[in-house]
N, C-alpha and C. Protein backbone atom coordinates (compact mmCIF):
# COMPACT_ATOMS: atom_id res chain seq x y z
N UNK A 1 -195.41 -91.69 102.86
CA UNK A 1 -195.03 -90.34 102.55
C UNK A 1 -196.09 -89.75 101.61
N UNK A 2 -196.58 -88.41 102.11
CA UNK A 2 -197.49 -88.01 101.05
C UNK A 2 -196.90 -87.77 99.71
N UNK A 3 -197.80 -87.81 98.87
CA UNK A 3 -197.14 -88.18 97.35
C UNK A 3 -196.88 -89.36 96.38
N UNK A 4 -196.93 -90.20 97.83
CA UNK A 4 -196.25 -91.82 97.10
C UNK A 4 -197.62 -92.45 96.30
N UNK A 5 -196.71 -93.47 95.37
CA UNK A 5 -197.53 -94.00 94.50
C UNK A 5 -198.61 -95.29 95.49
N UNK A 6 -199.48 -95.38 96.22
CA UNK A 6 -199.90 -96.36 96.70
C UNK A 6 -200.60 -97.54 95.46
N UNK A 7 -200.88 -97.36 94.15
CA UNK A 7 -201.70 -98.28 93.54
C UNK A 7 -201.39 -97.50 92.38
N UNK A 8 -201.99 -98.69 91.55
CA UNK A 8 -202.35 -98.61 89.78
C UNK A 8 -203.78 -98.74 89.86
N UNK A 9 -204.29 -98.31 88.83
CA UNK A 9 -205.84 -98.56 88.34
C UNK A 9 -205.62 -98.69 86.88
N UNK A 10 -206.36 -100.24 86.39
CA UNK A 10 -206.21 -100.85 85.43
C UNK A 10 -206.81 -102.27 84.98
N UNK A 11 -207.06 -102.61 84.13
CA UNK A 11 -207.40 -104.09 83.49
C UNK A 11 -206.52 -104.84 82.50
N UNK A 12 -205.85 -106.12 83.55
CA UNK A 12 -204.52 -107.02 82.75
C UNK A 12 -204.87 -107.84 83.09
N UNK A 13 -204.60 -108.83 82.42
CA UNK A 13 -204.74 -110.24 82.40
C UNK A 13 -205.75 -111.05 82.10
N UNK A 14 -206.53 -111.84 83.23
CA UNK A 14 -207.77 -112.48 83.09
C UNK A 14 -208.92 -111.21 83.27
N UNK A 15 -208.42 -109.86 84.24
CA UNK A 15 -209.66 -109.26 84.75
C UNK A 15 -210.40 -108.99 83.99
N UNK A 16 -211.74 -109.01 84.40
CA UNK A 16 -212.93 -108.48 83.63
C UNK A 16 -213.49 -106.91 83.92
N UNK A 17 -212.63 -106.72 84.45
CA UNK A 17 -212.75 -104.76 84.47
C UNK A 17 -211.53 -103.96 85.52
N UNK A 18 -211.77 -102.42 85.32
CA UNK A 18 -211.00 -101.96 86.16
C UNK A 18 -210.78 -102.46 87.42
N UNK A 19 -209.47 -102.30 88.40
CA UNK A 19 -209.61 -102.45 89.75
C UNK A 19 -208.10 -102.35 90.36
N UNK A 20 -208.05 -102.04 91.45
CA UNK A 20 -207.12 -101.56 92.09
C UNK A 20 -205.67 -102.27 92.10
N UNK A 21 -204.66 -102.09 91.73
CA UNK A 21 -203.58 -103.01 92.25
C UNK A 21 -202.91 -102.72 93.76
N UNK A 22 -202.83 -103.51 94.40
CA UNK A 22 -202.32 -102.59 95.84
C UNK A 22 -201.50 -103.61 96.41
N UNK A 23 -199.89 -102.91 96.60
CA UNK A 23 -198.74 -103.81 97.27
C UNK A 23 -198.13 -103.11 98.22
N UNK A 24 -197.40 -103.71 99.37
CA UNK A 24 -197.21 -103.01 100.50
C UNK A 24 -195.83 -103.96 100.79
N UNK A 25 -194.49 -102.99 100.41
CA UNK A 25 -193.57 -103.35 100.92
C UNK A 25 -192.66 -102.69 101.91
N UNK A 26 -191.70 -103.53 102.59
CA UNK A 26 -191.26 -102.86 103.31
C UNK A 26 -189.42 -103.39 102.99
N UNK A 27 -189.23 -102.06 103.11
CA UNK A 27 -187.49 -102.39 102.63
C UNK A 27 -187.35 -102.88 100.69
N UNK A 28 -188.41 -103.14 100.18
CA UNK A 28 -188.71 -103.39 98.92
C UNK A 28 -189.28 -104.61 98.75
N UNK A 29 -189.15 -105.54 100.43
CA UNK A 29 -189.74 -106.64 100.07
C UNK A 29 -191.61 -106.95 100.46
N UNK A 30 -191.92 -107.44 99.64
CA UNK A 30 -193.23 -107.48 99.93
C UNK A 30 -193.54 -108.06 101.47
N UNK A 31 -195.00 -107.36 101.76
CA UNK A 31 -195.24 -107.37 103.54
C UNK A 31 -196.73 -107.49 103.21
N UNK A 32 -197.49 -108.71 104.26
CA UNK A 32 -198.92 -108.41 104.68
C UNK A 32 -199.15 -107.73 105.27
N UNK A 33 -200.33 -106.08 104.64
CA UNK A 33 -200.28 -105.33 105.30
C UNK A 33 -201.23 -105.08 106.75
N UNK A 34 -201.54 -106.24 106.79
CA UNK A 34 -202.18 -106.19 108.14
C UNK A 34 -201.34 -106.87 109.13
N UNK A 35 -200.51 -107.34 108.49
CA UNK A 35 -199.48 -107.74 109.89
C UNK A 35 -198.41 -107.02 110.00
N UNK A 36 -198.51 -105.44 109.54
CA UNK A 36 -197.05 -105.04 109.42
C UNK A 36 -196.73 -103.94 110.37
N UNK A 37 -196.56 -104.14 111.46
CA UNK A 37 -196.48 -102.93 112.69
C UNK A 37 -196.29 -101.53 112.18
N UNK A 38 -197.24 -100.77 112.00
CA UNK A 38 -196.90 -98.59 111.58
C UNK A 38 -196.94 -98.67 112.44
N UNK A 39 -196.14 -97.56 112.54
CA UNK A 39 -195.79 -96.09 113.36
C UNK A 39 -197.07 -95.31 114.41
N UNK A 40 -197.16 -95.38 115.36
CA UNK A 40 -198.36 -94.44 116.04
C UNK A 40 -198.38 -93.29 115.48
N UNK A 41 -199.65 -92.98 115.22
CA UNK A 41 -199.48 -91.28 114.21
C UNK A 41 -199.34 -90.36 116.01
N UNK A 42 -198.86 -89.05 115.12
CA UNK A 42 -199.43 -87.88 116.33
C UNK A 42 -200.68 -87.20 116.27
N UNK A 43 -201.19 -87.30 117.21
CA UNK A 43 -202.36 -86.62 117.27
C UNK A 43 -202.52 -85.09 116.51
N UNK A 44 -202.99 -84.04 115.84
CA UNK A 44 -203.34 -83.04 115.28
C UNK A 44 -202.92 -81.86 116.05
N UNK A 45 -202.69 -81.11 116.24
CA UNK A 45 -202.72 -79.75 117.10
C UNK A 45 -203.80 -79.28 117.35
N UNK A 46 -204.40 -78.49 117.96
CA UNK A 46 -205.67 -78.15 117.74
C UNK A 46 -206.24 -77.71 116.90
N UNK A 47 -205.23 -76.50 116.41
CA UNK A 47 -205.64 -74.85 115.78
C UNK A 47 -205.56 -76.50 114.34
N UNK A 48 -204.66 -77.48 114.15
CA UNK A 48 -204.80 -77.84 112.78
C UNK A 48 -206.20 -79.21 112.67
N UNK A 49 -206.83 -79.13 114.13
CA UNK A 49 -208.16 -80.17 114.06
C UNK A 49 -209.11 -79.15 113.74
N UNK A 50 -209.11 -78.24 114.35
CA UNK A 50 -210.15 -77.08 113.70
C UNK A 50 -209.95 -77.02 112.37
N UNK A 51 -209.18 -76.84 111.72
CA UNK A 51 -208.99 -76.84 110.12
C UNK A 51 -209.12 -77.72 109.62
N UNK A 52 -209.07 -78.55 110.19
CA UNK A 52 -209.54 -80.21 109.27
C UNK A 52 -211.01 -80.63 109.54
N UNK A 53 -211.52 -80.50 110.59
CA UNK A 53 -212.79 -80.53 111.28
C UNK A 53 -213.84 -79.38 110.14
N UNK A 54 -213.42 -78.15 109.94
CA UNK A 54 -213.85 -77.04 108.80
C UNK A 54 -213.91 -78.11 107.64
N UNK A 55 -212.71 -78.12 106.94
CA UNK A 55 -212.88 -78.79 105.72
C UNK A 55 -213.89 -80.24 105.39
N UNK A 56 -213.60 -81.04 106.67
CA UNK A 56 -214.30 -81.93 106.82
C UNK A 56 -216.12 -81.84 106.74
N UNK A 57 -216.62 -81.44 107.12
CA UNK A 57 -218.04 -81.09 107.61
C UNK A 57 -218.97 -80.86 106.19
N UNK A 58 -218.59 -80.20 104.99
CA UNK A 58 -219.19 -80.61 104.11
C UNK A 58 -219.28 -81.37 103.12
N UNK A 59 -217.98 -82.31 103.35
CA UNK A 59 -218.03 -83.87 102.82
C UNK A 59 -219.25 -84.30 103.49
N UNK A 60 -218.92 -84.27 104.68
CA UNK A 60 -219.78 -85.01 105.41
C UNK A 60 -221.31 -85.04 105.39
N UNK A 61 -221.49 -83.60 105.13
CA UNK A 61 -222.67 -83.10 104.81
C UNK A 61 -223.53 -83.77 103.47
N UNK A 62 -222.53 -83.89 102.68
CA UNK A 62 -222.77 -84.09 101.14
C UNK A 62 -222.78 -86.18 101.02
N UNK A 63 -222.12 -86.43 101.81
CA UNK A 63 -222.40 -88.37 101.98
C UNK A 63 -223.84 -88.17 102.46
N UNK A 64 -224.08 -87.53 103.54
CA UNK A 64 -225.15 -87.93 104.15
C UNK A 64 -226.82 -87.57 103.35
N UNK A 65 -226.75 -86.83 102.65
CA UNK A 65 -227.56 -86.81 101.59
C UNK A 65 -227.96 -87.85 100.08
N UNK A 66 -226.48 -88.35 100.03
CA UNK A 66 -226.28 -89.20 99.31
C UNK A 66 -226.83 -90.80 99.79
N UNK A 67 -226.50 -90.84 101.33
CA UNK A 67 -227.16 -91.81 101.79
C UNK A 67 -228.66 -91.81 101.78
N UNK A 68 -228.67 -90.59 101.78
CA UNK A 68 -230.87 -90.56 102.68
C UNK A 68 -231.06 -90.68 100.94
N UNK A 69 -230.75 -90.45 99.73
CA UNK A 69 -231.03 -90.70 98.82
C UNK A 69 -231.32 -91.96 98.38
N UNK A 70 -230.21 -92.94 98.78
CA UNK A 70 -229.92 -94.24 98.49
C UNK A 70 -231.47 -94.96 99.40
N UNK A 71 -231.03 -94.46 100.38
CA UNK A 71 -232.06 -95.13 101.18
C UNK A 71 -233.76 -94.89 101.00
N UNK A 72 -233.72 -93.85 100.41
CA UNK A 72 -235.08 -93.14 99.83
C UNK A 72 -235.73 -94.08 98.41
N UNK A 73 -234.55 -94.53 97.92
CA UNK A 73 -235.42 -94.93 96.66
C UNK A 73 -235.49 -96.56 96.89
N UNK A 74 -235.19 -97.07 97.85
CA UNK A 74 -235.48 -98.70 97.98
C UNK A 74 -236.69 -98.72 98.38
């Protein structure tokens, strides 16, 4: 559900720095989340892939600079 808490970000215990906590239950009980059958999404509407496709494009724009950067200075 959008909104939900998926993770903590934090340093407890032994860790030696920040890093993700991430648990995946189902019914409250804990589940491997690669073995845990979701839901088939629905595909987008159009008029709302055009709007995501818009928004999308200058992320995209903006990684790919970031890459030729990365790759520029090795």
């Amino acid at each position: 559900m959008q909104g939900s808490v998926i993770g903590y970000v934090g340093a407890s215990g032994l860790a030696s720095g920040p890093h993700l906590h991430y648990e995946f239950r189902v019914a409250g009980v804990h589940r491997d989340p690669l073995k845990v059958t979701l839901p088939k999404p629905e595909p987008l509407p159009r008029v709302e892939m055009a709007r995501f496709t818009a928004q999308v494009m200058p992320m995209r724009t903006q990684l790919a600079l970031l890459q030729a950067r990365r790759f520029a200075a090795r």
